[in-house]
Structures are given as C-alpha cells and as structure tokens.
Protein backbone atom coordinates (compact mmCIF):
# COMPACT_ATOMS: atom_id res chain seq x y z
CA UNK A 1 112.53 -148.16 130.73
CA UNK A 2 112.25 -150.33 127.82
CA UNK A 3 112.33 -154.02 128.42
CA UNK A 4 114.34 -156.22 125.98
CA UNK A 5 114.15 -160.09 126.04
CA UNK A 6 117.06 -161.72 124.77
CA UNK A 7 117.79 -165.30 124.38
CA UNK A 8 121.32 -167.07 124.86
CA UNK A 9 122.85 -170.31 125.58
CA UNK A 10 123.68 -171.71 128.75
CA UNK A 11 127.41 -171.04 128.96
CA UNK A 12 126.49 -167.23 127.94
CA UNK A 13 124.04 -167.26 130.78
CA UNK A 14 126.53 -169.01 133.21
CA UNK A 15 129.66 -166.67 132.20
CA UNK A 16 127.02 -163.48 132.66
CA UNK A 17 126.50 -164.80 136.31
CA UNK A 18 130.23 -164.91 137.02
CA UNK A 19 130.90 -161.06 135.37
CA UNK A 20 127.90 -160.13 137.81
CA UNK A 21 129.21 -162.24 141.06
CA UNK A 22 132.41 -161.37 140.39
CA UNK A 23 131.46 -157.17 140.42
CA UNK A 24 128.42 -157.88 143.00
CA UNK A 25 126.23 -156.55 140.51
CA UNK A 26 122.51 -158.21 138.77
CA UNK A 27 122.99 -159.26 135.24
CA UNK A 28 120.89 -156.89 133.92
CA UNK A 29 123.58 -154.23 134.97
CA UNK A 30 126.34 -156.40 133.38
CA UNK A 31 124.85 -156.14 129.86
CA UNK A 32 124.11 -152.95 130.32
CA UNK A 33 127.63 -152.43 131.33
CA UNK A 34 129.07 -154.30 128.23
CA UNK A 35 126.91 -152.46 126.02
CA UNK A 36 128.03 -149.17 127.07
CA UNK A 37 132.01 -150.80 126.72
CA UNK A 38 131.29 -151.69 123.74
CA UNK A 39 129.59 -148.78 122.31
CA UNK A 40 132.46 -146.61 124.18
CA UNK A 41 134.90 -148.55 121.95
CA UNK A 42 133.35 -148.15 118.63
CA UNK A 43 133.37 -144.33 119.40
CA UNK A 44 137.00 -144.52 120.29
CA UNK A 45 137.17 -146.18 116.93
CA UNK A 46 135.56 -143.50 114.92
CA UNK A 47 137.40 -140.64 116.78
CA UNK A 48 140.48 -142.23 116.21
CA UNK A 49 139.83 -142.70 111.85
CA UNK A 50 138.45 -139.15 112.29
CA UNK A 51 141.70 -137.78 113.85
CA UNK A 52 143.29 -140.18 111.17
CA UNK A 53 141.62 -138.21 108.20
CA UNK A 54 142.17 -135.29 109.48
CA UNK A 55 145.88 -135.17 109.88
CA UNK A 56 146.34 -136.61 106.41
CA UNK A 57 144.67 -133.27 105.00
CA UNK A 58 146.78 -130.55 103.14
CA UNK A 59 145.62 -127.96 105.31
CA UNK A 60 147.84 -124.79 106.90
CA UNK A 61 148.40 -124.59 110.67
CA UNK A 62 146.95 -121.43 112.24
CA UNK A 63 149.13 -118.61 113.28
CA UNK A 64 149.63 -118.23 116.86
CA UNK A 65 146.83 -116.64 118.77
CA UNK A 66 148.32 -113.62 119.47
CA UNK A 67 149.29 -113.41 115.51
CA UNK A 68 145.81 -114.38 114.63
CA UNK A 69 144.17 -112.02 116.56
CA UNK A 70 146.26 -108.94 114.86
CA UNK A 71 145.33 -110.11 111.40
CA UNK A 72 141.73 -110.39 112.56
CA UNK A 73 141.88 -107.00 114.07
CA UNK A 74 143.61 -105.60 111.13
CA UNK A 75 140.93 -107.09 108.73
CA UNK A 76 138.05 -105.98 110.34
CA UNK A 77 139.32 -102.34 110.51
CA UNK A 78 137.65 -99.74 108.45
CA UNK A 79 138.31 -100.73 105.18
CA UNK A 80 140.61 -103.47 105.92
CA UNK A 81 137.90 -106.30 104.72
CA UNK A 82 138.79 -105.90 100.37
C-alpha cells in the first residue's frame, strides 16, 4: 500500500485521536474512513445532478414491457423492419 505523509495542526491531530478513541479504531483507519465518506458524498452528489438532468429531458416514457415486447416482436418479423 502506498504511504502518504500528511502534515496538520495540533487540534487536527488531537480531534483525529478522539474520532479514533471514540470508534476504537488507529487514525490511519479514521482518514481512511473520512476519505471514503467523503468521496461517497461527492458521488451521491453527481448521481443526484445526473438524475436531475435527466428528468428535465423531453424524452417519451417506454411502453409497458409487455407492450414493448409486441412491437419488438412485430418489428423484427419478416419484413416488419421498413
């Protein structure tokens, strides 16, 4: 595993050792814990503008299934594809 060396103050340091006493865990597995929250939340971020984008798009629902798969079957008939 990489290492990574990063520098901080001493209340950073000090409030990492509480988040890691507090969850009995070594500070190393704090920050990587916070990373991983924080990249989670930017990706709930982007999913959510995504979603966002898509719903404001002109675009025609689908038929049900069941309708769907009739026009498929009917299109892909001998001849039906014109």
């Amino acid at each position: 595993m990489p290492r990574l060396d990063v520098r901080m103050d001493t209340e950073r340091r000090r409030r990492l050792e509480e988040i890691g006493a507090a969850r009995g865990t070594p500070i190393s597995e704090v920050v990587r814990a916070l990373i991983d929250d924080a990249y989670e939340g930017i990706m709930q971020e982007r999913r959510r503008r995504a979603a966002a984008r898509l719903i404001g798009l002109d675009v025609e629902a689908p038929p049900d299934p069941d309708t769907l798969s009739r026009e498929l079957e009917a299109a892909h008939e001998s001849g039906g594809l014109r």
